[in-house]
N, C-alpha and C. Protein backbone atom coordinates (compact mmCIF):
# COMPACT_ATOMS: atom_id res chain seq x y z
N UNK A 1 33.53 -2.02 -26.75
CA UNK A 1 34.76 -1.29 -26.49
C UNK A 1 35.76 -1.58 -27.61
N UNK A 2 36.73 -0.32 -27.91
CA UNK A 2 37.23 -0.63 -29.28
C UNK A 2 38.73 -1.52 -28.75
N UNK A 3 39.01 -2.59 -29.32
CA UNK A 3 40.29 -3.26 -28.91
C UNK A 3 41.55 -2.83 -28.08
N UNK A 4 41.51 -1.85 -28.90
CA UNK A 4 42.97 -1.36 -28.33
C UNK A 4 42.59 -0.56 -26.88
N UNK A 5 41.74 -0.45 -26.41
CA UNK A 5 41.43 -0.03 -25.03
C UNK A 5 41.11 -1.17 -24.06
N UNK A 6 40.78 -2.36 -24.18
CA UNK A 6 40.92 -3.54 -24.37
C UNK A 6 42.10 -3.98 -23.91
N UNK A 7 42.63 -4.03 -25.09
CA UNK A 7 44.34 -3.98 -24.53
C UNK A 7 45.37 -3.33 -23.80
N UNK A 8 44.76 -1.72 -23.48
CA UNK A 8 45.68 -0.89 -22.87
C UNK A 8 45.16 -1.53 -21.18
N UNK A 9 43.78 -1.86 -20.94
CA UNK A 9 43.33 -2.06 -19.77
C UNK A 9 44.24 -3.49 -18.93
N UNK A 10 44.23 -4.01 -20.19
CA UNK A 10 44.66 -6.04 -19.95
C UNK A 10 46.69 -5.73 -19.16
N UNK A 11 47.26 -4.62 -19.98
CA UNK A 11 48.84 -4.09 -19.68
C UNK A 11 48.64 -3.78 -18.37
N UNK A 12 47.37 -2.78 -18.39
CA UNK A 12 47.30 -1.39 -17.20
C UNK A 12 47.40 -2.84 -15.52
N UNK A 13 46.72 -3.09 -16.03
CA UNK A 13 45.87 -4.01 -14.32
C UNK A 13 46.34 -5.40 -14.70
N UNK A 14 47.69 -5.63 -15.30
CA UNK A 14 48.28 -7.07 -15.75
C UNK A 14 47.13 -7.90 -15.32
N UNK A 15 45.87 -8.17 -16.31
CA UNK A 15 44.81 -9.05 -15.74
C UNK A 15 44.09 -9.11 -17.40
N UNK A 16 43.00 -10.26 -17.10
CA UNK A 16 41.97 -10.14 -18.00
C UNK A 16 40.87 -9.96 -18.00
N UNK A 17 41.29 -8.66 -17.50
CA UNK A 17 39.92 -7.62 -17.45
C UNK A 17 38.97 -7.98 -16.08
N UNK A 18 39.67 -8.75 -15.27
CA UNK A 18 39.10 -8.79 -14.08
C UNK A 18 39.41 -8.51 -12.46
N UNK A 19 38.33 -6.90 -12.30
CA UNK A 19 38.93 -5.76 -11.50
C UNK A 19 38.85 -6.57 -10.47
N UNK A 20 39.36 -6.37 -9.22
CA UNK A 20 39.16 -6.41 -8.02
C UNK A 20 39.15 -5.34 -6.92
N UNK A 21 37.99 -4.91 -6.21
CA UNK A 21 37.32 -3.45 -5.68
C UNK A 21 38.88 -3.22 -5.23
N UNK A 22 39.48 -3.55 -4.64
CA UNK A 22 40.78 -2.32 -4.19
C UNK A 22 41.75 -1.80 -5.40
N UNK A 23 41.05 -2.21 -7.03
CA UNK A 23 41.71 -1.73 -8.04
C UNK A 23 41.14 -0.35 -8.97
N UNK A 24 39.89 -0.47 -8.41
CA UNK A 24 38.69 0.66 -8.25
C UNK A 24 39.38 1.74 -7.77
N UNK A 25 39.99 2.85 -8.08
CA UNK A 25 40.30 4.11 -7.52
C UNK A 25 39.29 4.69 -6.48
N UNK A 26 39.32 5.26 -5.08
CA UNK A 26 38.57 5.52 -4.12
C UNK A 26 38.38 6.94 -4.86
N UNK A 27 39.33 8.06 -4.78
CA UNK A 27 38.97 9.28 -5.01
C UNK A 27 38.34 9.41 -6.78
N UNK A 28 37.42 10.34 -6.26
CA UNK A 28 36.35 10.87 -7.41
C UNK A 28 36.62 12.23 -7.97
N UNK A 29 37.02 12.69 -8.79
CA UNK A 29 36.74 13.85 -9.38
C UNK A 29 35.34 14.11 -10.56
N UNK A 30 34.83 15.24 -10.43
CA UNK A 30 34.46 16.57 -9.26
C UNK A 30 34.25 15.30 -7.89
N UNK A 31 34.42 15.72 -6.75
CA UNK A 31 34.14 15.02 -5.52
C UNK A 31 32.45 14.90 -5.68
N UNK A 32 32.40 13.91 -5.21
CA UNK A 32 30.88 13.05 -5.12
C UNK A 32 30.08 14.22 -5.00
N UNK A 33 30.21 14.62 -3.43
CA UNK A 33 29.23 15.61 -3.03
C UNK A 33 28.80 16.85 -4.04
N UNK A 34 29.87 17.12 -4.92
CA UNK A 34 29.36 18.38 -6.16
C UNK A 34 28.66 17.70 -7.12
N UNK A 35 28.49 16.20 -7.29
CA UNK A 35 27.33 15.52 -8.09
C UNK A 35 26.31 15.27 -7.57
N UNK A 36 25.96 15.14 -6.09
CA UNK A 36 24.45 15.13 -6.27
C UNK A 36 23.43 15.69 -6.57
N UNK A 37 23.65 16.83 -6.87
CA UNK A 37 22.07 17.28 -7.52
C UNK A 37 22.06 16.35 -8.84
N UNK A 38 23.01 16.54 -9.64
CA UNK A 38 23.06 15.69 -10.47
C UNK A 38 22.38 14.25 -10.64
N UNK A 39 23.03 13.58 -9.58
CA UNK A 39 22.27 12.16 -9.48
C UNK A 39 20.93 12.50 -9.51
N UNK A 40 20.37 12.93 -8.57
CA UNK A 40 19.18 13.14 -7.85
C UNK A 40 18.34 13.38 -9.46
N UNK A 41 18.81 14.43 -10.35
CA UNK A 41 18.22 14.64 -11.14
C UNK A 41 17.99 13.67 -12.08
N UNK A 42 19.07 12.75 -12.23
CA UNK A 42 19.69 11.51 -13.02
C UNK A 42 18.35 10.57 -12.65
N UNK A 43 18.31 10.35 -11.30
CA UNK A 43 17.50 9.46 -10.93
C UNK A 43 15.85 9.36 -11.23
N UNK A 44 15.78 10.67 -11.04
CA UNK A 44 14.26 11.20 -11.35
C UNK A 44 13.95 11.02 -13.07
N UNK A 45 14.74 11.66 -13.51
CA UNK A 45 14.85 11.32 -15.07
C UNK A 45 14.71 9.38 -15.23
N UNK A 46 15.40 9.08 -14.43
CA UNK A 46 15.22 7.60 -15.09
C UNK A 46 13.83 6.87 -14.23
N UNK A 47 13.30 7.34 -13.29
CA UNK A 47 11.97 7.13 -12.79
C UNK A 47 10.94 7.31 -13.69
N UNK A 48 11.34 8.12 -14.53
CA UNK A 48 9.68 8.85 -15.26
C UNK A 48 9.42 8.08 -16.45
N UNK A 49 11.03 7.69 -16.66
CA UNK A 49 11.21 6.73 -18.18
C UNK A 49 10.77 5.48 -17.97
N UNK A 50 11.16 4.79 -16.86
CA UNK A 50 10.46 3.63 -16.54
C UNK A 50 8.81 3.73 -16.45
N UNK A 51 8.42 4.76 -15.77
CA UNK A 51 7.00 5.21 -15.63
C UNK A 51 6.46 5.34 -17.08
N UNK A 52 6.95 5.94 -17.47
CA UNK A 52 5.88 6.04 -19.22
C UNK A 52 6.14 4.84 -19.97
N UNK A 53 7.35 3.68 -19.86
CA UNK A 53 7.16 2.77 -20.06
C UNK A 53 6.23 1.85 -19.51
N UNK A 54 5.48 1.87 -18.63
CA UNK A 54 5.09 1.12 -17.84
C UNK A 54 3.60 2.12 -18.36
N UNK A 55 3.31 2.36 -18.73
CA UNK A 55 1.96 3.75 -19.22
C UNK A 55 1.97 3.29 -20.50
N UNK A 56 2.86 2.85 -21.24
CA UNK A 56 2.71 2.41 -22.92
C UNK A 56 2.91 1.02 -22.90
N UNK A 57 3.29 0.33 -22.06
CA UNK A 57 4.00 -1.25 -22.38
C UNK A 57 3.15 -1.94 -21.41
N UNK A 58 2.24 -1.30 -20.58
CA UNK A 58 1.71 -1.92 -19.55
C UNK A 58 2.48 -3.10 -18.62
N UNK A 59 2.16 -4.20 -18.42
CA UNK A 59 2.62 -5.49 -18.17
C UNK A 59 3.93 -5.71 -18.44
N UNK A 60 4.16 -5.73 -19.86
CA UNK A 60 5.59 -5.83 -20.88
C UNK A 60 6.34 -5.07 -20.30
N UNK A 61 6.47 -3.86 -19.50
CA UNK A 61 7.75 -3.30 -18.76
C UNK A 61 8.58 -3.68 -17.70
N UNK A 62 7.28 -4.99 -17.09
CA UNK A 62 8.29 -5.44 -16.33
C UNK A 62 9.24 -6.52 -16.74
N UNK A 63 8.98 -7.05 -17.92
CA UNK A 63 10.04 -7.67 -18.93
C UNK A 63 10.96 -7.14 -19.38
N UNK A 64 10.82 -6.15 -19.74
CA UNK A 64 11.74 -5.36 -20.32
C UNK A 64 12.74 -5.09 -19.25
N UNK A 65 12.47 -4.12 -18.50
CA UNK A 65 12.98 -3.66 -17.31
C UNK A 65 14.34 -4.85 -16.65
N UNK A 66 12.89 -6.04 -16.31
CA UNK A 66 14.03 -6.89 -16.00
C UNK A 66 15.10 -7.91 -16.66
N UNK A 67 14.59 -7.81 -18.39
CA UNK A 67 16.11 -7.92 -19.43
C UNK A 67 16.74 -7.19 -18.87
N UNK A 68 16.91 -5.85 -19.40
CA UNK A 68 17.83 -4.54 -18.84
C UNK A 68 18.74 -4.48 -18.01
N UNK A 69 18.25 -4.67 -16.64
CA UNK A 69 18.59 -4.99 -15.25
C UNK A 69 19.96 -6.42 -15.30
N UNK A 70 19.62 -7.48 -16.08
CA UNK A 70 19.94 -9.09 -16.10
C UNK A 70 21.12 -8.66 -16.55
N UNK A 71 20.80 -7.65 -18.29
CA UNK A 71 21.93 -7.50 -18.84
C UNK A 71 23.27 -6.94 -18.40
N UNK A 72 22.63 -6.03 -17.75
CA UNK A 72 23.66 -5.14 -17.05
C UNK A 72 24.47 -6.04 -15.17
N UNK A 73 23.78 -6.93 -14.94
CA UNK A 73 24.39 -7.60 -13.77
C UNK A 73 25.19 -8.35 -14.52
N UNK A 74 24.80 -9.09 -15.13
CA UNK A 74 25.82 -9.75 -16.00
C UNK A 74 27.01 -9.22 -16.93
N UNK A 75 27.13 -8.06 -17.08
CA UNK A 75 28.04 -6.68 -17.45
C UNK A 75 29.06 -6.59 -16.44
N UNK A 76 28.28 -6.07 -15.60
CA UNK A 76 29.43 -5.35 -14.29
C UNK A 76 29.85 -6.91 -13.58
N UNK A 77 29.50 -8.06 -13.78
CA UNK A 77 29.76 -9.25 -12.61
C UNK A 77 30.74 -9.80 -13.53
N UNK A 78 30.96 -9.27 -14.76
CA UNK A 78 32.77 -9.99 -15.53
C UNK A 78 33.29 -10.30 -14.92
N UNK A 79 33.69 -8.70 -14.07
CA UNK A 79 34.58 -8.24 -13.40
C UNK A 79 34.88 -8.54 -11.99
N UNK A 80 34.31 -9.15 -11.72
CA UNK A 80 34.12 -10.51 -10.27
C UNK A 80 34.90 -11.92 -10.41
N UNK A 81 35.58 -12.09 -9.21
CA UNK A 81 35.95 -13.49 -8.74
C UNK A 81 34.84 -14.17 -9.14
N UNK A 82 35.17 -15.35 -9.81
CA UNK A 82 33.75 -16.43 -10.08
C UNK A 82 33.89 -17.08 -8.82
N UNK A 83 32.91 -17.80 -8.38
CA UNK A 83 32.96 -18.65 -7.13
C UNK A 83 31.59 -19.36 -7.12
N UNK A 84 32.01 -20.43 -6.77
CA UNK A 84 30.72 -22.20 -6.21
C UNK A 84 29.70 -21.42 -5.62
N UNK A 85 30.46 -20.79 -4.19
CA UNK A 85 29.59 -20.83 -3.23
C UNK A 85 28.96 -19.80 -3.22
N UNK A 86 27.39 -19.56 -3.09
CA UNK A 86 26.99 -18.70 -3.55
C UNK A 86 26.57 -17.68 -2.23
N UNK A 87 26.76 -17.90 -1.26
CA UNK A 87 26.45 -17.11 0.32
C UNK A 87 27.83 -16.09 0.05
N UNK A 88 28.82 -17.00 -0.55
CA UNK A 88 30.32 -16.07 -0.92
C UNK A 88 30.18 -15.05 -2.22
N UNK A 89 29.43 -15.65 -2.90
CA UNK A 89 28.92 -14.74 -4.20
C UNK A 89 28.41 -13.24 -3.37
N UNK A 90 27.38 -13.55 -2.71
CA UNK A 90 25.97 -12.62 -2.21
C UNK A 90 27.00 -11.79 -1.38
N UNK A 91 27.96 -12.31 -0.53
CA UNK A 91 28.58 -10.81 0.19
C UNK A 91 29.43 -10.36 -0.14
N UNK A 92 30.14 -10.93 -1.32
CA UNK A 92 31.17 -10.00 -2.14
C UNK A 92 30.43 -9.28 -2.92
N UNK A 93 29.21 -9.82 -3.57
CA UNK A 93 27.93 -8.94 -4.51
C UNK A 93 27.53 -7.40 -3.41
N UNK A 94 27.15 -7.75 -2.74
CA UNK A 94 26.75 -6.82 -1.37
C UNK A 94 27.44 -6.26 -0.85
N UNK A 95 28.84 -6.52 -0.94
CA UNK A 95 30.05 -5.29 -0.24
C UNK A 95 30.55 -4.46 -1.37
N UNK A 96 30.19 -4.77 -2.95
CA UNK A 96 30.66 -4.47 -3.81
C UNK A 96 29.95 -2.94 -4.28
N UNK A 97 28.28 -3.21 -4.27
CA UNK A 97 27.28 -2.84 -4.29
C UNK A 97 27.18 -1.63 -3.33
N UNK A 98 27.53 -1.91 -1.92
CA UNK A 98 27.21 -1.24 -1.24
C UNK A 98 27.40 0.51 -1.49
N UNK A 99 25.68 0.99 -1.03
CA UNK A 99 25.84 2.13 -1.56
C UNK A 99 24.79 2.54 -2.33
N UNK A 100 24.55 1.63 -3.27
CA UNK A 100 23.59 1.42 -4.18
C UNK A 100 22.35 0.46 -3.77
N UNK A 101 22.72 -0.14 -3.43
CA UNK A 101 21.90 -1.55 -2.62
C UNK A 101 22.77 -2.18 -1.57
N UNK A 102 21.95 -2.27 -0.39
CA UNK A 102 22.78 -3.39 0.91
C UNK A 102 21.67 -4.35 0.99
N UNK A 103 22.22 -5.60 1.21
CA UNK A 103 21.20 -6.52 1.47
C UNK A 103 22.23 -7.58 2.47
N UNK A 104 21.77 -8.27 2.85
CA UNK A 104 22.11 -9.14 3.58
C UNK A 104 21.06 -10.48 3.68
N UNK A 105 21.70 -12.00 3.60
CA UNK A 105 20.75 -13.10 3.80
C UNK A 105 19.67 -13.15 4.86
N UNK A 106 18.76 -14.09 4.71
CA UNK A 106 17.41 -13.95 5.85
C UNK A 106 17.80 -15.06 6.08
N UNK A 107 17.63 -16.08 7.28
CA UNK A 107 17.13 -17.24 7.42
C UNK A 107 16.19 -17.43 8.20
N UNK A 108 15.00 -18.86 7.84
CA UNK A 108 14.10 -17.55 8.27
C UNK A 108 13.96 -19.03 9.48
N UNK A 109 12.75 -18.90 10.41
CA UNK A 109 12.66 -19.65 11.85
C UNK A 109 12.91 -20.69 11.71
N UNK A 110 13.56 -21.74 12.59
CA UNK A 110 13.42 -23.17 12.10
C UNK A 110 14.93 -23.47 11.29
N UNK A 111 15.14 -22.71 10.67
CA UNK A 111 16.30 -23.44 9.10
C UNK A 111 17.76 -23.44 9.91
N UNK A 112 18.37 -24.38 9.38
CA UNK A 112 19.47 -24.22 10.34
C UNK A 112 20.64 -23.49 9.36
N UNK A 113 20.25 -23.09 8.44
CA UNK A 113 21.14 -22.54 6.81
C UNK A 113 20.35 -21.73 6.32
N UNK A 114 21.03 -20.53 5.68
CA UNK A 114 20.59 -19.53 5.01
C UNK A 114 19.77 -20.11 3.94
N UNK A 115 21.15 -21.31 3.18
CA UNK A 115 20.46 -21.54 2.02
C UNK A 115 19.17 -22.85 2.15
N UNK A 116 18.14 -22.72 1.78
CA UNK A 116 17.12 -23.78 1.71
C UNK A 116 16.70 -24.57 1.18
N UNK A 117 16.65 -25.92 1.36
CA UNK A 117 16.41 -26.80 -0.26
C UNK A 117 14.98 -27.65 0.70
N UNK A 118 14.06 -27.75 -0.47
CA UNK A 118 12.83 -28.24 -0.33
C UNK A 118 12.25 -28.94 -1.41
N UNK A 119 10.91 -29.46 -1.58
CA UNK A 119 10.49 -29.86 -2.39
C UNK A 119 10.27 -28.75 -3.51
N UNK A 120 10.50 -27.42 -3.30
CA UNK A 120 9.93 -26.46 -4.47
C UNK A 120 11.13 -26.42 -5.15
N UNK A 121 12.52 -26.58 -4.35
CA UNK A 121 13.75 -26.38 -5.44
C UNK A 121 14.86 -25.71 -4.06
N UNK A 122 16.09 -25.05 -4.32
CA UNK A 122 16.69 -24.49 -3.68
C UNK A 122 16.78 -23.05 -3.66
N UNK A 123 16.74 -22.09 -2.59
CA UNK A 123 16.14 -20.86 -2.58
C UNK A 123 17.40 -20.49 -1.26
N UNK A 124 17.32 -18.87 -1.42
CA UNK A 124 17.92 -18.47 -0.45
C UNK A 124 17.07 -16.74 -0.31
N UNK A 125 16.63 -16.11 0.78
CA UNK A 125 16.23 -14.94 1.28
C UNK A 125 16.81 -13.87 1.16
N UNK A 126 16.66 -13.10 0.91
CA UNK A 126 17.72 -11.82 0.89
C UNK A 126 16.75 -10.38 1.33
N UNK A 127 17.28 -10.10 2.48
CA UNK A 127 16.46 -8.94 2.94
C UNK A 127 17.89 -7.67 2.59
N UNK A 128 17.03 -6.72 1.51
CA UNK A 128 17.17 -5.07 0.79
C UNK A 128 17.29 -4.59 2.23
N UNK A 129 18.41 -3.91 2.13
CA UNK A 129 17.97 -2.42 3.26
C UNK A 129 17.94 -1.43 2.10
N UNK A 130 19.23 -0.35 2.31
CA UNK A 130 19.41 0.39 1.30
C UNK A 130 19.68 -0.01 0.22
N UNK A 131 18.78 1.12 -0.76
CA UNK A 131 18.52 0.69 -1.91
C UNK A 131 18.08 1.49 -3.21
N UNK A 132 18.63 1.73 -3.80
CA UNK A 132 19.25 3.23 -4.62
C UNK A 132 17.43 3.59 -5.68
N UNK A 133 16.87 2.03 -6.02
CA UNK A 133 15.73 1.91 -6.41
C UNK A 133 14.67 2.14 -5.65
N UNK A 134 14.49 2.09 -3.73
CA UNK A 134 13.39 2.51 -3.10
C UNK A 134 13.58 3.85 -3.32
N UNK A 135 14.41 4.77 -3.09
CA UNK A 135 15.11 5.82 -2.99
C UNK A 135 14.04 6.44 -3.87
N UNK A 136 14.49 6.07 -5.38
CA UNK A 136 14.36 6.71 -6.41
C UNK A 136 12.90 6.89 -6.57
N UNK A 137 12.06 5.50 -6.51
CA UNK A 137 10.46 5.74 -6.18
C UNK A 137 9.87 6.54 -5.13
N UNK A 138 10.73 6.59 -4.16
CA UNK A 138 10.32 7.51 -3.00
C UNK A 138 9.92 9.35 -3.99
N UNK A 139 11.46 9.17 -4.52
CA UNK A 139 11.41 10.36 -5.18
C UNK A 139 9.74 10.99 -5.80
N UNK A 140 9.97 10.50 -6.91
CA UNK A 140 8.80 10.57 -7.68
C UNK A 140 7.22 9.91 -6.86
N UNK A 141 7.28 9.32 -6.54
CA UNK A 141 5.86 9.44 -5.44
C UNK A 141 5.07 8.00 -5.90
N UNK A 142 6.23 7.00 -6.50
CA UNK A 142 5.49 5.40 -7.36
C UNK A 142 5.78 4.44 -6.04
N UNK A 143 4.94 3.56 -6.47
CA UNK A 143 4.52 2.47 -5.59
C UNK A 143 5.79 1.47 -5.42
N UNK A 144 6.02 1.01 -4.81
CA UNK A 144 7.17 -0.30 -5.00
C UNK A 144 6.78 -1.56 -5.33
N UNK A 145 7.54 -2.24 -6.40
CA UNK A 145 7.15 -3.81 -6.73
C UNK A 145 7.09 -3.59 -8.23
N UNK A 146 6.99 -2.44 -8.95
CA UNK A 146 6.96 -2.90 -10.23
C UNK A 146 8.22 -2.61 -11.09
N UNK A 147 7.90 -1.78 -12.44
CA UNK A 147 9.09 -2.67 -13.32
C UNK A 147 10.53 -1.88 -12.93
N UNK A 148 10.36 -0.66 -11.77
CA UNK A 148 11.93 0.08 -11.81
C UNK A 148 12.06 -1.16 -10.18
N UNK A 149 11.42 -2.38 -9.74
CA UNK A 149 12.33 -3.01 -9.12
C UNK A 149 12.44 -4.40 -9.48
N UNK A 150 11.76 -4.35 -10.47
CA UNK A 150 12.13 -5.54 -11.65
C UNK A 150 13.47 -5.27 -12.20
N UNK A 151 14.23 -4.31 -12.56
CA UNK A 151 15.51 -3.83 -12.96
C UNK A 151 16.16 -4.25 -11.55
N UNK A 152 16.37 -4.00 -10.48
CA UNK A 152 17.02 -4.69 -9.85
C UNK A 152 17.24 -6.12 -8.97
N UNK A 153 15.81 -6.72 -9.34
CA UNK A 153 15.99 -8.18 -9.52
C UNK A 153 16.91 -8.81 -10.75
N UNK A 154 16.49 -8.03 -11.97
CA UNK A 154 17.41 -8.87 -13.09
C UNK A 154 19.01 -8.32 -12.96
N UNK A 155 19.07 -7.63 -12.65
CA UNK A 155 20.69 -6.91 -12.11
C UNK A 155 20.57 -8.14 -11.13
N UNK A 156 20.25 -8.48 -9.91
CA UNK A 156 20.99 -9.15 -8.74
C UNK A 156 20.93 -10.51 -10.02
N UNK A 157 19.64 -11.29 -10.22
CA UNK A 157 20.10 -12.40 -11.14
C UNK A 157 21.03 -12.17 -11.85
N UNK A 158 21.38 -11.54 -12.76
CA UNK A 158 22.14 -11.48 -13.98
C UNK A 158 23.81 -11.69 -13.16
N UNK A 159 23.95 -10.59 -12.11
CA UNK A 159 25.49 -10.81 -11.51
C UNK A 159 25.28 -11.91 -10.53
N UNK A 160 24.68 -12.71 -10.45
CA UNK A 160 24.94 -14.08 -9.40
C UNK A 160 25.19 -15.41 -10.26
N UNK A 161 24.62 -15.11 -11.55
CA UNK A 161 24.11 -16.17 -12.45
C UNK A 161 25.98 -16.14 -13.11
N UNK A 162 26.44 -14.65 -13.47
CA UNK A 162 27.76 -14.89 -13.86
C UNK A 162 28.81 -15.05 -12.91
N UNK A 163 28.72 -14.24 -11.46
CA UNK A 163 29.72 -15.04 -10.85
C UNK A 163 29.71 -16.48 -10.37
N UNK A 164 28.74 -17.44 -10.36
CA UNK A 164 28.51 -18.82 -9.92
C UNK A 164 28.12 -19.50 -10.75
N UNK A 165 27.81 -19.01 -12.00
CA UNK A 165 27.27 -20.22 -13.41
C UNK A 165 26.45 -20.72 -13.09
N UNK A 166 25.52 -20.72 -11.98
CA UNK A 166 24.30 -21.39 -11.77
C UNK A 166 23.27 -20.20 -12.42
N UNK A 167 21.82 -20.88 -12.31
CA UNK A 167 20.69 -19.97 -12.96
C UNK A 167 20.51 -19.92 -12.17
N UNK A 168 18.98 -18.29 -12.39
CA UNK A 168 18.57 -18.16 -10.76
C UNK A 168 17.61 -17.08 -11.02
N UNK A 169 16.61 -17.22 -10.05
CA UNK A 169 15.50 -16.07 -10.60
C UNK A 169 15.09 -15.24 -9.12
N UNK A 170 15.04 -14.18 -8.83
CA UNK A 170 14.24 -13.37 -8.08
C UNK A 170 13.19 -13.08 -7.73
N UNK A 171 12.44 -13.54 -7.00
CA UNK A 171 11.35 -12.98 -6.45
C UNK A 171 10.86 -12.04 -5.65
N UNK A 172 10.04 -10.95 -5.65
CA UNK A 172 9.78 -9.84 -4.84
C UNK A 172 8.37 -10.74 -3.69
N UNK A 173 8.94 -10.78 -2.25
CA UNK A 173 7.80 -11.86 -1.06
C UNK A 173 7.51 -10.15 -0.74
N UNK A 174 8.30 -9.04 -0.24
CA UNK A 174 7.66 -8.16 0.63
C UNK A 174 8.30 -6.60 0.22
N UNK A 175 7.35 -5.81 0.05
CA UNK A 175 8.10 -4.59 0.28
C UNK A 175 7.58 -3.80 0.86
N UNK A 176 8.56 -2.79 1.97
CA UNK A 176 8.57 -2.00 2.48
C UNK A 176 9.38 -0.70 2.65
N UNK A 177 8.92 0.16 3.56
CA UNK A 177 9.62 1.97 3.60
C UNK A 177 11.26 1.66 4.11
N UNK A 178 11.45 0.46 4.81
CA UNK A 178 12.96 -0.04 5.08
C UNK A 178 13.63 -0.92 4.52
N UNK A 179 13.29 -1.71 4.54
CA UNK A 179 13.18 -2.71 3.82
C UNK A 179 12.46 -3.97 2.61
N UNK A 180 13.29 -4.17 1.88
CA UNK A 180 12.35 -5.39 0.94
C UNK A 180 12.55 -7.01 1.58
N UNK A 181 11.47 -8.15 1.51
CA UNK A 181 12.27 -9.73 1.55
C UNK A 181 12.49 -10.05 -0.14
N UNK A 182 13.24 -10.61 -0.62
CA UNK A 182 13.43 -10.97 -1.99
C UNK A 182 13.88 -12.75 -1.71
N UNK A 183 13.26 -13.62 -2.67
CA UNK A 183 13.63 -15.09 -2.43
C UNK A 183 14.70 -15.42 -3.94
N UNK A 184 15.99 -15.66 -3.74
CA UNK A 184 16.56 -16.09 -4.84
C UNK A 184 16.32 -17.37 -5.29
N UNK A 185 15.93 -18.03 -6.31
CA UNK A 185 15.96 -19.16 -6.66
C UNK A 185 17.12 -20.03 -7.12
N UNK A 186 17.20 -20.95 -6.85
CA UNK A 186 18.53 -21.27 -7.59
C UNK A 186 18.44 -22.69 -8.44
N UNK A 187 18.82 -22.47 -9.29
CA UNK A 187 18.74 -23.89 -10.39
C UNK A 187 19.70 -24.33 -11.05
């Protein structure tokens, strides 16, 4: 971004450059609803691109994909409250999101805490409902688990890793027509 827009933003929202969703304008022009074919088309277009990547790069797309994804969580999560706690991260991430992706923590039988620490390391569950990426595979007629939901594992890492400064990796445990389980790692 060229400086001086930069600077008109830092005056505009007396801040440094860090939005907070009720600074987000609600109303849309053209109104949402006169863009969806648009999206829809948007979406499909970016299905097929991942697909022929994944047809030429084999394996390597889901690397790619999930750079991509990392880079861009880490993009849009500037603009986030930083915070420790990371259950506080995940539902300001998830109310922020919402729309695009809803997820909410799992805990799973037994745990008396979302978050889990064991001999493998510390982990926390995150069960996908809606999710702008099942959606989009639905579209086009592709399987779920590969590299277009590798892009939104490195998106959720990338914006957890910058609002909490901890590292952290994603794992795909389950997917399904409603839902996904995803295990965050945390390090």
């Amino acid at each position: 971004m060229p400086a001086s827009y930069i600077d008109e933003a830092k005056k505009q929202f007396k801040t440094d450059l860090v939005f907070k969703a009720e600074d987000v304008p609600l109303r849309c022009d053209p109104p949402a609803a006169e863009l969806e074919v648009t999206l829809h088309g948007l979406m499909q277009m970016n299905g097929y691109i991942i697909k022929s990547l994944e047809e030429i790069a084999g394996r390597g797309a889901n690397a790619v994909t999930y750079r991509a994804g990392k880079k861009f969580g880490h993009e849009v999560a500037k603009y986030f409250e930083k915070k420790d706690d990371v259950e506080d991260a995940l539902r300001e991430l998830s109310y922020i999101l919402h729309g695009q992706y809803s997820f909410e923590p799992w805990k799973p039988e037994g745990k008396d805490n979302y978050i889990v620490e064991d001999e493998s390391g510390t982990f926390i569950y995150l069960v996908f409902h809606d999710c702008i990426v099942r959606q989009n595979l639905r579209r086009i007629g592709e399987e779920q688990g590969g590299p277009f939901c590798q892009t939104l594992c490195g998106y959720v890492v990338g914006a957890v890793e910058e609002i909490t400064g901890k590292k952290a990796r994603l794992e795909i445990i389950h997917t399904g027509p409603n839902a996904c389980l995803k295990k965050l790692i945390l390090k």
